[in-house]
N, C-alpha and C. Protein backbone atom coordinates (compact mmCIF):
# COMPACT_ATOMS: atom_id res chain seq x y z
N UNK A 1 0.81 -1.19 0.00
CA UNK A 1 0.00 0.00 0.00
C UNK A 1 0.86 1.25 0.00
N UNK A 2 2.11 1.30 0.82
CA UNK A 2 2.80 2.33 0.56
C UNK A 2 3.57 2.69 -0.40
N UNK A 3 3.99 1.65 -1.51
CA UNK A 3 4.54 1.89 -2.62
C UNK A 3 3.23 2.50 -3.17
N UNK A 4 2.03 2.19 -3.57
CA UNK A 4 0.82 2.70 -4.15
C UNK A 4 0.92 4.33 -4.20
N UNK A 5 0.55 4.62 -2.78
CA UNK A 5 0.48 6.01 -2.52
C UNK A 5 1.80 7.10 -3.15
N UNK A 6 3.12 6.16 -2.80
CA UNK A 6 4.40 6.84 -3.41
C UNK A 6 4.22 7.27 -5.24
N UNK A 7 4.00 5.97 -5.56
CA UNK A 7 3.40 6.35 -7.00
C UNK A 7 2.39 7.57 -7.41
N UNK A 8 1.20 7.53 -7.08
CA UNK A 8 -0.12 8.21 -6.70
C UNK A 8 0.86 9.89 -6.47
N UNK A 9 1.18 9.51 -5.36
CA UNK A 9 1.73 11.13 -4.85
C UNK A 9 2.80 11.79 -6.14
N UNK A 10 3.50 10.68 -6.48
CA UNK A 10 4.58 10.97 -7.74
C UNK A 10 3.91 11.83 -8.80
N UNK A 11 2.89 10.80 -9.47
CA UNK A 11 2.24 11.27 -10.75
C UNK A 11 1.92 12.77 -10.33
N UNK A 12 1.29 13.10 -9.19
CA UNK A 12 0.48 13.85 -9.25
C UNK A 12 1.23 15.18 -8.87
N UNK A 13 2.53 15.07 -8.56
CA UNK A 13 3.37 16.09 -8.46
C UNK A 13 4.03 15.98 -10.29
N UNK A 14 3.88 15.32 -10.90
CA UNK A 14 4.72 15.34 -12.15
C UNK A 14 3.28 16.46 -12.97
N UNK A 15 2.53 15.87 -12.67
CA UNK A 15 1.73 16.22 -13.50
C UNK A 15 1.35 18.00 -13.20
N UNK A 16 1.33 18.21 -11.48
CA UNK A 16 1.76 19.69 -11.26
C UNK A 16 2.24 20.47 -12.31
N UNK A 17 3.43 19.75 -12.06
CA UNK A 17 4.75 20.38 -12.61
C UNK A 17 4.56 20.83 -14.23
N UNK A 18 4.38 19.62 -14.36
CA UNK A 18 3.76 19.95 -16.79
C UNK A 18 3.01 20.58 -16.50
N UNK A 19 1.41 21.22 -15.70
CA UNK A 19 0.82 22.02 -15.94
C UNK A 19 1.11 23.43 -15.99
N UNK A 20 2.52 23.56 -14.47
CA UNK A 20 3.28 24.87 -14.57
C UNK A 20 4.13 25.17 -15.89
N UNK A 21 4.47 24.31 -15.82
CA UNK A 21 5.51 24.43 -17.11
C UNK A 21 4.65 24.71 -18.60
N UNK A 22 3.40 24.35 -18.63
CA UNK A 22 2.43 24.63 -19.63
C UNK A 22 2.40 26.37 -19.79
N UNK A 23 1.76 26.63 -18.22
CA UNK A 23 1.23 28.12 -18.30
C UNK A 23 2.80 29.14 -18.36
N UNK A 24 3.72 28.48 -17.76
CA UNK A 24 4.68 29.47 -17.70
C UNK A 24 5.18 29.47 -19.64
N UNK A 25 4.84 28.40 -20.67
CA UNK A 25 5.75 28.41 -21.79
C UNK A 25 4.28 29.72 -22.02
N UNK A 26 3.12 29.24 -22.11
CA UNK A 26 1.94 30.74 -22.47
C UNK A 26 2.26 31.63 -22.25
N UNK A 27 2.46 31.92 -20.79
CA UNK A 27 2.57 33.17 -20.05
C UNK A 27 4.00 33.81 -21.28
N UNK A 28 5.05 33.19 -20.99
CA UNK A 28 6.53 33.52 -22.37
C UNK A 28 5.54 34.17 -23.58
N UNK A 29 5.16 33.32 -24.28
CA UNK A 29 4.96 33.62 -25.19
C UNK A 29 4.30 34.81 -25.51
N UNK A 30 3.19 35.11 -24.37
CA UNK A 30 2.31 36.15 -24.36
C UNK A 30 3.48 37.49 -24.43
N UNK A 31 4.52 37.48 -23.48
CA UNK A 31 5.15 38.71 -23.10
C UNK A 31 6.12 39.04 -24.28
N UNK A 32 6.01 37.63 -25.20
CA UNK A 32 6.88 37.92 -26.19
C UNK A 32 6.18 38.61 -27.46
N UNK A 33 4.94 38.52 -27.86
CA UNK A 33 3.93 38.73 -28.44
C UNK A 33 3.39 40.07 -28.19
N UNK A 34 3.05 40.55 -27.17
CA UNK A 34 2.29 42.07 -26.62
C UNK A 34 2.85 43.15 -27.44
N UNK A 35 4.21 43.31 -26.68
CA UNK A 35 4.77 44.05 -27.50
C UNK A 35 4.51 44.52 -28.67
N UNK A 36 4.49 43.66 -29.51
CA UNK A 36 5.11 43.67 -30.83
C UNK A 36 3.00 44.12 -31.55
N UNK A 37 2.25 43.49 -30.64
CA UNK A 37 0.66 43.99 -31.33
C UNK A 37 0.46 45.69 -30.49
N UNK A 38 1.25 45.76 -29.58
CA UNK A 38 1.09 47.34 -29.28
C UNK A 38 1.61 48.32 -30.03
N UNK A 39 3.03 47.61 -31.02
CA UNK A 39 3.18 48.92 -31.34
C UNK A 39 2.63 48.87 -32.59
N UNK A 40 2.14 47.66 -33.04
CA UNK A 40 1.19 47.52 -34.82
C UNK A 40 -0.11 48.56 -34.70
N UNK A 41 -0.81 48.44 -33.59
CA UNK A 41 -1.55 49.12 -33.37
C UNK A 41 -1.19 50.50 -32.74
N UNK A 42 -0.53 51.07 -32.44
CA UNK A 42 -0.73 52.70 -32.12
C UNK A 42 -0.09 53.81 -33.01
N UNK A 43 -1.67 54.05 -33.86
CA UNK A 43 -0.94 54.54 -35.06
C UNK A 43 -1.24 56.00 -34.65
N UNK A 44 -2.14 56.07 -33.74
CA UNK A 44 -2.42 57.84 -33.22
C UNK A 44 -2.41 57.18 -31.61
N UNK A 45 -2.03 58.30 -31.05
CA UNK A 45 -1.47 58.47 -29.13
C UNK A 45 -2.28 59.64 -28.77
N UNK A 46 -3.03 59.46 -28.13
CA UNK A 46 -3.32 60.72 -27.52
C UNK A 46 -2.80 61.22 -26.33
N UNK A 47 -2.01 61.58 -25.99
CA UNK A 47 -0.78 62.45 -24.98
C UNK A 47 -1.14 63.18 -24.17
N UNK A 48 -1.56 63.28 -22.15
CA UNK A 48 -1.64 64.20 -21.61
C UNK A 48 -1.60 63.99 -19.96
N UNK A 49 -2.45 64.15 -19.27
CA UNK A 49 -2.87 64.31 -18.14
C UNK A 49 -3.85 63.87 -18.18
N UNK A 50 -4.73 64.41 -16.99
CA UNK A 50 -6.20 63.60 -16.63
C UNK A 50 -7.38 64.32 -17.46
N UNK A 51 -7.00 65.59 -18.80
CA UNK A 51 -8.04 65.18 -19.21
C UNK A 51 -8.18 64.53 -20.43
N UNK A 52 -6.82 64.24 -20.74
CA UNK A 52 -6.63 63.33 -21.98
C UNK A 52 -6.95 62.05 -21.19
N UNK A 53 -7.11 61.77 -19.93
CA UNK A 53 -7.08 60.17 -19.30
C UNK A 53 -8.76 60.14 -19.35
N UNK A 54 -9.17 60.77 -19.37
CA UNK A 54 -10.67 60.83 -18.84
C UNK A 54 -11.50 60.95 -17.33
N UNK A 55 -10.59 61.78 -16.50
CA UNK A 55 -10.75 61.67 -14.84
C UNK A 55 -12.29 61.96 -15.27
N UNK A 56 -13.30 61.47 -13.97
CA UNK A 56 -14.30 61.28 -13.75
C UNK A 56 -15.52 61.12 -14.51
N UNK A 57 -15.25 60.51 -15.94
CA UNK A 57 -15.99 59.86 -16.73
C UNK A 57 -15.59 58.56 -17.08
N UNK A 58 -16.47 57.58 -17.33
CA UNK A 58 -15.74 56.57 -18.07
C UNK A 58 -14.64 56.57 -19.35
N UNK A 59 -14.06 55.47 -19.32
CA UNK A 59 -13.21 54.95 -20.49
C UNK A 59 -13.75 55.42 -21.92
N UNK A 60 -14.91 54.88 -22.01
CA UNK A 60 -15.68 55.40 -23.67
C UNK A 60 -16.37 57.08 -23.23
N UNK A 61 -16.07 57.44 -22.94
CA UNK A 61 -16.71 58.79 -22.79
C UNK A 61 -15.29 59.46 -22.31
N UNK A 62 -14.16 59.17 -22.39
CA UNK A 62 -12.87 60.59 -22.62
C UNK A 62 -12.93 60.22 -24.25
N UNK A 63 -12.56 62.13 -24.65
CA UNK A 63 -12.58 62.25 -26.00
C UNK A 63 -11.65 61.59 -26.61
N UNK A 64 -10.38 60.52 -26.02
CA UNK A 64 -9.48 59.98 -27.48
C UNK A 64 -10.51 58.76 -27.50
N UNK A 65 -11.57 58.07 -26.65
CA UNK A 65 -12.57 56.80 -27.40
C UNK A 65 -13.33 57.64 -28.01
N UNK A 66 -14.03 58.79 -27.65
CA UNK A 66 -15.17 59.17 -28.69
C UNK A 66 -14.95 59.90 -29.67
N UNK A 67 -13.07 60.07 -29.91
CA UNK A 67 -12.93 61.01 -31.19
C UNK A 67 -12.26 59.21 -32.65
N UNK A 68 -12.08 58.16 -31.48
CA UNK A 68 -11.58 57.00 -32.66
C UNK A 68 -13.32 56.80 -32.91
N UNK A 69 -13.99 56.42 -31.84
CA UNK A 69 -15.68 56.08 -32.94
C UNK A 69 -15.76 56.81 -33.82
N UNK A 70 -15.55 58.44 -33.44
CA UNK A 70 -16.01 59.50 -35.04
C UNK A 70 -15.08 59.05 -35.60
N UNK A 71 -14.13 58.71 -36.04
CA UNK A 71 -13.20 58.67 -37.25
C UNK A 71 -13.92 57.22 -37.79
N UNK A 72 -14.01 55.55 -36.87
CA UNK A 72 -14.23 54.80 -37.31
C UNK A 72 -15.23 54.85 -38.36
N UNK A 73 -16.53 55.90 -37.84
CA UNK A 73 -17.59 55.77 -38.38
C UNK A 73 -17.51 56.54 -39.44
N UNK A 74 -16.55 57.14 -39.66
CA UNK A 74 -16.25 58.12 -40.82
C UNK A 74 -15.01 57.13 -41.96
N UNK A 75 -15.27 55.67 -41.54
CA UNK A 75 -14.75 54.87 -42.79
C UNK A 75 -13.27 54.49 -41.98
N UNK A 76 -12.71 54.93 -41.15
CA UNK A 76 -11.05 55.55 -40.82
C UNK A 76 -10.98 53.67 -39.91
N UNK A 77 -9.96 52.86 -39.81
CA UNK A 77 -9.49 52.11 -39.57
C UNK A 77 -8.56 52.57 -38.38
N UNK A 78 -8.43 53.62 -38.04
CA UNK A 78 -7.37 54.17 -37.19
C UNK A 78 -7.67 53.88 -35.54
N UNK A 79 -6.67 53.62 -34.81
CA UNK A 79 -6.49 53.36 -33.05
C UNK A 79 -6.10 54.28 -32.82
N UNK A 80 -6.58 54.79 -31.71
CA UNK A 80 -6.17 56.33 -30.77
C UNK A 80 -5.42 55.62 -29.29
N UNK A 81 -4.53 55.07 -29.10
CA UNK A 81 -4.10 54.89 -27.55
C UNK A 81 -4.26 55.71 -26.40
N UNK A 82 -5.05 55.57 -25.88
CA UNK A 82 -5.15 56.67 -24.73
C UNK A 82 -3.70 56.83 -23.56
N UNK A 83 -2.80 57.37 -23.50
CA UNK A 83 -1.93 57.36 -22.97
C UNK A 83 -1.83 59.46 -22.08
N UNK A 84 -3.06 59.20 -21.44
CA UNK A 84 -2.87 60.36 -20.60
C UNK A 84 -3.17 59.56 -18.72
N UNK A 85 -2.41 60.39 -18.12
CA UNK A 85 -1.95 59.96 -16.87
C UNK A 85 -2.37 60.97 -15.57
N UNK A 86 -3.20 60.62 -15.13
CA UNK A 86 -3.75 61.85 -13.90
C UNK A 86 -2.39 62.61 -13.60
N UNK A 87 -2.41 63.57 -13.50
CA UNK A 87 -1.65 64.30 -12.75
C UNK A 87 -0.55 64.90 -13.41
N UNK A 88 -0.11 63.94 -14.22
CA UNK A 88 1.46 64.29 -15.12
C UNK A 88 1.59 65.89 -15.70
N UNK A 89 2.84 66.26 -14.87
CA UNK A 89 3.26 67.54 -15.58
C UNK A 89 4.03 67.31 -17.06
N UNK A 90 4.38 68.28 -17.49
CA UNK A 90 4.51 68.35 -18.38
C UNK A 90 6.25 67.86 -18.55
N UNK A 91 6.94 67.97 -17.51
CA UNK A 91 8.49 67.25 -17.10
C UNK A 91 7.80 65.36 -17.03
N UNK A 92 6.85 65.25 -16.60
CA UNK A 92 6.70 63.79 -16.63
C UNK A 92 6.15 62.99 -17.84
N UNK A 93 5.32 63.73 -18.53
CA UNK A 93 5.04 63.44 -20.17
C UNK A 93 6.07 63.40 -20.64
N UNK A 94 7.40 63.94 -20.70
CA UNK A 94 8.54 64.17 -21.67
C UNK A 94 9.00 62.97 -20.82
N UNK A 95 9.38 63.14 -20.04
CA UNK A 95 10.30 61.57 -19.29
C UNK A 95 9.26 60.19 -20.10
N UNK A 96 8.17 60.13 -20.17
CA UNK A 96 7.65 59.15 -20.47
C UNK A 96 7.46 59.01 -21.97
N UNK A 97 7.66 59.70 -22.69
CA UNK A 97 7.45 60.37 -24.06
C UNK A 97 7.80 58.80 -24.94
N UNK A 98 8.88 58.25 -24.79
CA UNK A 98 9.26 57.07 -25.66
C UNK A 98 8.58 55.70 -25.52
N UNK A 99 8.25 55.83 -23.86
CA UNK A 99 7.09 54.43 -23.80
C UNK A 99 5.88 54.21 -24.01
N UNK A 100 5.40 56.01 -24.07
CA UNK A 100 3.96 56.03 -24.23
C UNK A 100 3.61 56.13 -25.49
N UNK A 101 5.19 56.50 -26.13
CA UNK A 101 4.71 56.69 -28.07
C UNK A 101 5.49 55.98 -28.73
N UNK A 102 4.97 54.58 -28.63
CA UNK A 102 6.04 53.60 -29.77
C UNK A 102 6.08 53.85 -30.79
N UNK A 103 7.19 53.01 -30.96
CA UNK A 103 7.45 52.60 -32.77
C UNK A 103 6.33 52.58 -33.82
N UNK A 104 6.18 52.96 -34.90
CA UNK A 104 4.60 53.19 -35.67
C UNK A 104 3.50 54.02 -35.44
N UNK A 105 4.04 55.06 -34.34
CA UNK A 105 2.65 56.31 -34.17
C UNK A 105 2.81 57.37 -35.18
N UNK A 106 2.00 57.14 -35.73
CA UNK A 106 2.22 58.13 -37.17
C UNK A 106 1.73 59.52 -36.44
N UNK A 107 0.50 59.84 -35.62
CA UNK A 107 0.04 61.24 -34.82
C UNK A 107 0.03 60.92 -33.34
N UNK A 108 0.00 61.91 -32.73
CA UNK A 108 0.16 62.30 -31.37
C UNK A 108 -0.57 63.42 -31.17
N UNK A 109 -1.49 63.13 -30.67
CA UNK A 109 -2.62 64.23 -30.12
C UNK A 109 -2.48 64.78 -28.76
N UNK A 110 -1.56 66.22 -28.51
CA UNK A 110 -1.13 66.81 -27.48
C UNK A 110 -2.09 67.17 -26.83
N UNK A 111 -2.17 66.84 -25.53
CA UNK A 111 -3.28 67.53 -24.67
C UNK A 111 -2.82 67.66 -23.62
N UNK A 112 -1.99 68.68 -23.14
CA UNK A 112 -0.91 69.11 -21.88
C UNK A 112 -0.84 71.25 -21.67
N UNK A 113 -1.30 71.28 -20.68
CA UNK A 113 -0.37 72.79 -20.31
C UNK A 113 0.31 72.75 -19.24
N UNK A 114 -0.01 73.77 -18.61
CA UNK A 114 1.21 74.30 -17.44
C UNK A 114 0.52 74.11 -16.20
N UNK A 115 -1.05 73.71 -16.18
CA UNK A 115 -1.75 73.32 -15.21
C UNK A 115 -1.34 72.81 -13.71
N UNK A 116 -0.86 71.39 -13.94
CA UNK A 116 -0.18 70.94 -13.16
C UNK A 116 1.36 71.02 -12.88
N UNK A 117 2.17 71.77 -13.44
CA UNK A 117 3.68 72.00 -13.03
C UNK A 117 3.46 73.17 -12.18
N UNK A 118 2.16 73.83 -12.22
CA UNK A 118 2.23 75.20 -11.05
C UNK A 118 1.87 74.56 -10.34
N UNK A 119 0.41 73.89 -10.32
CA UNK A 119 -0.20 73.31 -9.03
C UNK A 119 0.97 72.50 -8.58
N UNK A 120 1.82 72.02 -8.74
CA UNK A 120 2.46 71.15 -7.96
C UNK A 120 4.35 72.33 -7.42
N UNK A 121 4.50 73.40 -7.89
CA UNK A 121 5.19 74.12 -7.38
C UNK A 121 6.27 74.24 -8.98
N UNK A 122 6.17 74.22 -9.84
CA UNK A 122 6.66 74.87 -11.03
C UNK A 122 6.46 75.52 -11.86
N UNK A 123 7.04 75.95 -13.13
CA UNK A 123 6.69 77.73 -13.29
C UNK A 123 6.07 77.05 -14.65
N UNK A 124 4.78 77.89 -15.36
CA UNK A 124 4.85 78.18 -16.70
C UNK A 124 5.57 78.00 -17.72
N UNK A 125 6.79 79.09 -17.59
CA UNK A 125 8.11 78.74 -18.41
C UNK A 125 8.75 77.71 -18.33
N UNK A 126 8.78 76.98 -17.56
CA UNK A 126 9.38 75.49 -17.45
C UNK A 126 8.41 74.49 -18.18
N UNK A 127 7.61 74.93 -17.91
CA UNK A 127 6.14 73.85 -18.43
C UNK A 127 5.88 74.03 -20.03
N UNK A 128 6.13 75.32 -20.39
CA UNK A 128 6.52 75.84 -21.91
C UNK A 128 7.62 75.46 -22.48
N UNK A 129 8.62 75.30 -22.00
CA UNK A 129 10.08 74.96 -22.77
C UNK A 129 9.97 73.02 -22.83
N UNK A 130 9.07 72.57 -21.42
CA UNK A 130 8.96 70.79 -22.28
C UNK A 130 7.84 70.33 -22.98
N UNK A 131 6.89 71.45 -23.32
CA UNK A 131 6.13 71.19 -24.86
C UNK A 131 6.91 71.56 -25.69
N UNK A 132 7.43 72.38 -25.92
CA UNK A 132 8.26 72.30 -27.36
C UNK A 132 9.42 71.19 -27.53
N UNK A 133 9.64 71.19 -25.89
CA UNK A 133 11.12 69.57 -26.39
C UNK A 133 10.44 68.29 -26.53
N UNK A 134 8.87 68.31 -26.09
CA UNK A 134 7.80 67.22 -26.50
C UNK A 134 7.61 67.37 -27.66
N UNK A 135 7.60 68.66 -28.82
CA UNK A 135 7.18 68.73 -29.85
C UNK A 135 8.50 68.36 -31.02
N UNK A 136 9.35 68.70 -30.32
CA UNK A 136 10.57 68.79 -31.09
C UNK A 136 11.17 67.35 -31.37
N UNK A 137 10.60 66.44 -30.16
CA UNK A 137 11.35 64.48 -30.25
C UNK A 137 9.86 64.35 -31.32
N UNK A 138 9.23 64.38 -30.53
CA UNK A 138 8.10 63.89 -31.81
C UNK A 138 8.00 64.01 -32.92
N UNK A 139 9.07 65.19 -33.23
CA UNK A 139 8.81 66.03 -35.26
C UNK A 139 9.79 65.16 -35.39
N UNK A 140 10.95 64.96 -34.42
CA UNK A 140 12.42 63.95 -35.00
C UNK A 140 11.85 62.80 -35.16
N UNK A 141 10.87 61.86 -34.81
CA UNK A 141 10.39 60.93 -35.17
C UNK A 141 9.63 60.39 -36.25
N UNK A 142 9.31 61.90 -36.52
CA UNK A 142 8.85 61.81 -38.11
C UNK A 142 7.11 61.91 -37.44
N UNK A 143 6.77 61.97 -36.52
CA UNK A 143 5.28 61.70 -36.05
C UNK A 143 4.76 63.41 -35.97
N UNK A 144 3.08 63.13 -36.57
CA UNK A 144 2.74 64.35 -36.83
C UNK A 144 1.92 65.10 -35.17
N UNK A 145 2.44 66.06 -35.04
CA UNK A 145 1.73 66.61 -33.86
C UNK A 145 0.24 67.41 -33.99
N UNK A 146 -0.74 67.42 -32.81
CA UNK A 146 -1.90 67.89 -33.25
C UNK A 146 -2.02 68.09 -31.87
N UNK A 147 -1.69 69.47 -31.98
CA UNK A 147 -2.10 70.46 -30.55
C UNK A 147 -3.51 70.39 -29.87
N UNK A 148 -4.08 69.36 -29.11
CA UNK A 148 -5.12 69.59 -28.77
C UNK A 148 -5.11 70.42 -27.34
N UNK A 149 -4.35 71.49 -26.59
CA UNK A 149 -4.40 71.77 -25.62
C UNK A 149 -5.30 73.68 -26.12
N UNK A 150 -5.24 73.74 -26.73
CA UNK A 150 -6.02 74.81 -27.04
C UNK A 150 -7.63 74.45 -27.85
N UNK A 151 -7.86 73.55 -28.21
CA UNK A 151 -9.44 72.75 -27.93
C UNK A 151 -9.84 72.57 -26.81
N UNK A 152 -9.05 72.09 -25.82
CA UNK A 152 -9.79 71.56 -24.97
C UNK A 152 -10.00 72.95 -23.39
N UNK A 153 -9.15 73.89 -23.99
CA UNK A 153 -9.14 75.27 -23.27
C UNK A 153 -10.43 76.26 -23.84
N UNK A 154 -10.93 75.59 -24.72
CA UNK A 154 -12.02 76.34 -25.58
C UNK A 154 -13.05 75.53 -24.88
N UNK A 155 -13.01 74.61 -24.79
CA UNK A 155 -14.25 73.76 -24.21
C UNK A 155 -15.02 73.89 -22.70
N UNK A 156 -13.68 74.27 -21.90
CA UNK A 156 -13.20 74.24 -20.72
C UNK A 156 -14.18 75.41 -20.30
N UNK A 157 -13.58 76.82 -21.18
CA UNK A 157 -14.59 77.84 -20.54
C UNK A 157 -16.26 77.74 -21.08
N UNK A 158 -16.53 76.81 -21.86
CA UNK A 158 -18.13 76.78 -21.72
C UNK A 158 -18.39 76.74 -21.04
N UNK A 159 -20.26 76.91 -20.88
CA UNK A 159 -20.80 76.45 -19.78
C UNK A 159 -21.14 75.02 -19.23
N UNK A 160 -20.79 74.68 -18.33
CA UNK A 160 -21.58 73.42 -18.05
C UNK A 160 -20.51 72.16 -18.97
N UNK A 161 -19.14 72.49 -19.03
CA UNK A 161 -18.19 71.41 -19.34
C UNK A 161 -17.56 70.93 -18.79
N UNK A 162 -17.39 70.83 -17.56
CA UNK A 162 -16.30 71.20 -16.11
C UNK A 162 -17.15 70.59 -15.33
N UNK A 163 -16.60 69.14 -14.17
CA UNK A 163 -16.90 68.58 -13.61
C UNK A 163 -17.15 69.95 -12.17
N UNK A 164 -17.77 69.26 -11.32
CA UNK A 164 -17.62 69.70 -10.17
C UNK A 164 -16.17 70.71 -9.76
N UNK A 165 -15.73 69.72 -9.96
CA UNK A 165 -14.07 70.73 -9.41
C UNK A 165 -13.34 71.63 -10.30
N UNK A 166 -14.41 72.01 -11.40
CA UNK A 166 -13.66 72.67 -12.07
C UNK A 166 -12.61 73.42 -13.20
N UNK A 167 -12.35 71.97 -12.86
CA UNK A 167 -10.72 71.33 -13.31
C UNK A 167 -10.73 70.43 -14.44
N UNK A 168 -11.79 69.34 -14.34
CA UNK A 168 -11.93 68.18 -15.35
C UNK A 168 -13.32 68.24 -16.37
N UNK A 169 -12.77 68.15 -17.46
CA UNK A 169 -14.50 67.74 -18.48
C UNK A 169 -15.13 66.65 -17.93
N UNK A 170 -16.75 67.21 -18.19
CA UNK A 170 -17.37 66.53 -18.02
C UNK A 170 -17.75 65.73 -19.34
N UNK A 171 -18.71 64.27 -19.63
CA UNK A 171 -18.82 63.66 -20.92
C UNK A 171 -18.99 63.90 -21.80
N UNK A 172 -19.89 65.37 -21.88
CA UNK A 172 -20.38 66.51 -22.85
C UNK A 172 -19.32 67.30 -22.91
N UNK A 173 -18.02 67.66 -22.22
CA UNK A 173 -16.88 68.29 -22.62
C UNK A 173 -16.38 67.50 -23.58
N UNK A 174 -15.97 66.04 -23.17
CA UNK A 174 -15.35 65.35 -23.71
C UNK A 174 -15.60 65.10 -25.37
N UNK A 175 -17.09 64.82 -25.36
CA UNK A 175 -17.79 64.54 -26.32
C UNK A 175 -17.54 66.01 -27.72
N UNK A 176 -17.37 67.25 -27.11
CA UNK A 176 -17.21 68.19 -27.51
C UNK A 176 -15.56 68.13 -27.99
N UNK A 177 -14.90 68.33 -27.11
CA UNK A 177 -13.37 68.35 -28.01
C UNK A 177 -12.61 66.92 -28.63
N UNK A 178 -13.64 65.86 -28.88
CA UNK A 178 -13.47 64.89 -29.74
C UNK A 178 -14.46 65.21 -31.26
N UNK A 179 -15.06 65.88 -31.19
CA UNK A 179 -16.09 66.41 -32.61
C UNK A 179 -14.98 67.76 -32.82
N UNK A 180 -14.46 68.43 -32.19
CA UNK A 180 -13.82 69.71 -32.74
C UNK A 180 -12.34 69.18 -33.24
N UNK A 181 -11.72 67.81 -32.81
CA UNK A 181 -10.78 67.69 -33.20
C UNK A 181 -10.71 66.51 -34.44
N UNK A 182 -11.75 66.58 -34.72
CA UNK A 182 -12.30 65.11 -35.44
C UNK A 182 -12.12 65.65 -37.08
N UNK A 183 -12.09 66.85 -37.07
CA UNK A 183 -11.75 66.97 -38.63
C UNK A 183 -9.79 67.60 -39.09
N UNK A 184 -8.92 66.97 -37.42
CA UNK A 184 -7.48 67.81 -37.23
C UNK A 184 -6.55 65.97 -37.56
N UNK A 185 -7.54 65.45 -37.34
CA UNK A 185 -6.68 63.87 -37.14
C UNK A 185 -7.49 62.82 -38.15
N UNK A 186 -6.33 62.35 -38.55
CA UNK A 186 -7.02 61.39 -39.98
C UNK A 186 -5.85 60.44 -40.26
């Protein structure tokens, strides 16, 4: 009986083992794979802070999902990556500038000011000199830039576009500077 169980216990640690060894060769493969469909797909980036991220609306309701539906539905095959980040000054968009805009982004839809480098204790002029060194890697890349930070400053002072605090579009903002920028990106 105790050889039985030795067996029994054997298999069933072997068989563990091939199942790890299963998910870990997937799991490989997956990390080897991602990559390479992220950067096939990000042929437009949309670039910013929280209101390029969409703070306090959903995912499909910030304007880089509801400005790719208008293009889709306008025939356009094109992906918008949403790559805006609550909070990011405009020193932290440029530090991040190469991971958030791979290989194959033909546009980059800027949506950054000086907002947050004051609120957080930096000047304007500092916040001005790393949009243009944001604008300047991006033109060296050959990728076309599309200033959306003066759309969405137009939107901003309507009425009734501005969440509670002020600060963030609301879905009808959103919805708004994805139709005004919808005839800038193609």
């Amino acid at each position: 009986m105790l050889g039985l169980l030795s067996h029994i216990e054997f298999r069933d640690k072997v068989e563990t083992k091939m199942r790890f060894l299963k998910v870990l060769i997937f799991a490989s493969t997956l990390v080897a794979i991602l990559p390479l469909s992220n950067i096939a797909s990000a042929q437009i980036v949309a670039l910013g802070a929280s209101n390029v991220e969409g703070y306090g609306v959903g995912s499909t309701e910030a304007w880089p999902a509801q400005l790719e539906s208008m293009l889709r539905a306008k025939g356009s095959s094109a992906h918008i990556t949403n790559a805006g980040v609550f909070g990011d000054t405009t020193g932290q968009v440029l530090a991040r500038l190469s991971s958030a805009v791979p290989d194959g982004t033909k546009v980059v839809i800027l949506g950054i000011g000086a907002f947050n480098d004051v609120r957080t204790g930096g000047s304007a002029d500092v916040a001005q000199a790393n949009i243009v060194a944001i604008k300047r890697q991006l033109a060296g890349r050959g990728i076309r830039v599309v200033d959306a930070f003066g759309t969405m400053s137009s939107v901003m002072h309507q009425p009734g576009m501005l969440q509670a605090d002020h600060v963030h579009l609301t879905a009808e903002g959103h919805r708004r500077v994805a139709m005004q920028l919808a005839g800038s990106v193609r």
